[in-house]
Protein backbone atom coordinates (compact mmCIF):
# COMPACT_ATOMS: atom_id res chain seq x y z
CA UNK A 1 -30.66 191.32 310.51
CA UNK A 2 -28.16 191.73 307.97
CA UNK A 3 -30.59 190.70 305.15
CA UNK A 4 -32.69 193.50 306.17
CA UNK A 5 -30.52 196.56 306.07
CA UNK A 6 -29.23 194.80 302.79
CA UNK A 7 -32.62 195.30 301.49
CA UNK A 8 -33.14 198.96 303.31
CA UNK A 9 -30.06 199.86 301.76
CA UNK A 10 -30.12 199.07 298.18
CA UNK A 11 -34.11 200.71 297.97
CA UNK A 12 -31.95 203.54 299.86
CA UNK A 13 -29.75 203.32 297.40
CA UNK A 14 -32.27 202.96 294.41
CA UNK A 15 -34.38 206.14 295.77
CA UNK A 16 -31.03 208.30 296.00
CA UNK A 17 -30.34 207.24 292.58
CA UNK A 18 -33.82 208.26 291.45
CA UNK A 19 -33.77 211.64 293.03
CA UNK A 20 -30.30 212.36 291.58
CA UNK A 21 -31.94 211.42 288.27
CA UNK A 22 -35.17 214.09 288.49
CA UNK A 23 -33.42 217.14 290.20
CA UNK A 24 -30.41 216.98 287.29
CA UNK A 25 -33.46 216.75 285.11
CA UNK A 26 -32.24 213.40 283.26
CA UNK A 27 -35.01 210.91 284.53
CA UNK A 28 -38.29 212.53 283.69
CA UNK A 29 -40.36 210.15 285.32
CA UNK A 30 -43.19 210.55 286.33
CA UNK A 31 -43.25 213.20 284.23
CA UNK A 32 -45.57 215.41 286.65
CA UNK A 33 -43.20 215.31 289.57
CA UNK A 34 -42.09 218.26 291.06
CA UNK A 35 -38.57 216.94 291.53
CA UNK A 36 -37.66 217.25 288.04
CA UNK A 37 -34.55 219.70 287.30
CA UNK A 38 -34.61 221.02 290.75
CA UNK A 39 -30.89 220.48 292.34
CA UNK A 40 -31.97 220.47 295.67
CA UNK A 41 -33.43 216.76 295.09
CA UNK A 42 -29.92 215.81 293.09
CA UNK A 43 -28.40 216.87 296.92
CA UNK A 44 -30.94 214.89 298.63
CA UNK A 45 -30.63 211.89 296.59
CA UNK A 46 -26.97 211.91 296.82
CA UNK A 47 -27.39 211.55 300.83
CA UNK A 48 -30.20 209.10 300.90
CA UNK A 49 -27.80 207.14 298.19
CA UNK A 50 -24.89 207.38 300.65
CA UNK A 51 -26.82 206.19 304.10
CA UNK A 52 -27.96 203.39 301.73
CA UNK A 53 -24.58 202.66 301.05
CA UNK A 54 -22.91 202.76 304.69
CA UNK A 55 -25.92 200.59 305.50
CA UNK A 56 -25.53 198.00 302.88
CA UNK A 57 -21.76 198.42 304.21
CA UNK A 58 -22.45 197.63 307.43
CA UNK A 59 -24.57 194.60 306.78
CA UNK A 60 -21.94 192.90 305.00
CA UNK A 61 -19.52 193.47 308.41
């Protein structure tokens, strides 16, 4: 169990990363997403980054 909310939470983790990346408009890849330098997805990411966190927290309890 706790090497699979490990692994939930660092892709949660990676994704929130990724999404901070496009909505600041620094990661432009792919470069046809619609995510890109929209700060809504920045938000998102930031929360998805954070869950991934508590959960990668959590496993190591």
């Amino acid at each position: 169990m706790k090497s699979l909310l490990t692994l939930i939470g660092s892709v949660a983790v990676a994704f929130g990363l990724l999404f901070i990346g496009q909505g600041t408009g620094y990661v432009s890849w792919p470069s046809s997403s619609f995510m890109i330098a929209e700060i809504k997805w920045a938000y998102y990411g930031g929360g998805i980054a954070l869950v991934g966190f508590l959960l990668i927290v959590l496993a190591r309890r």
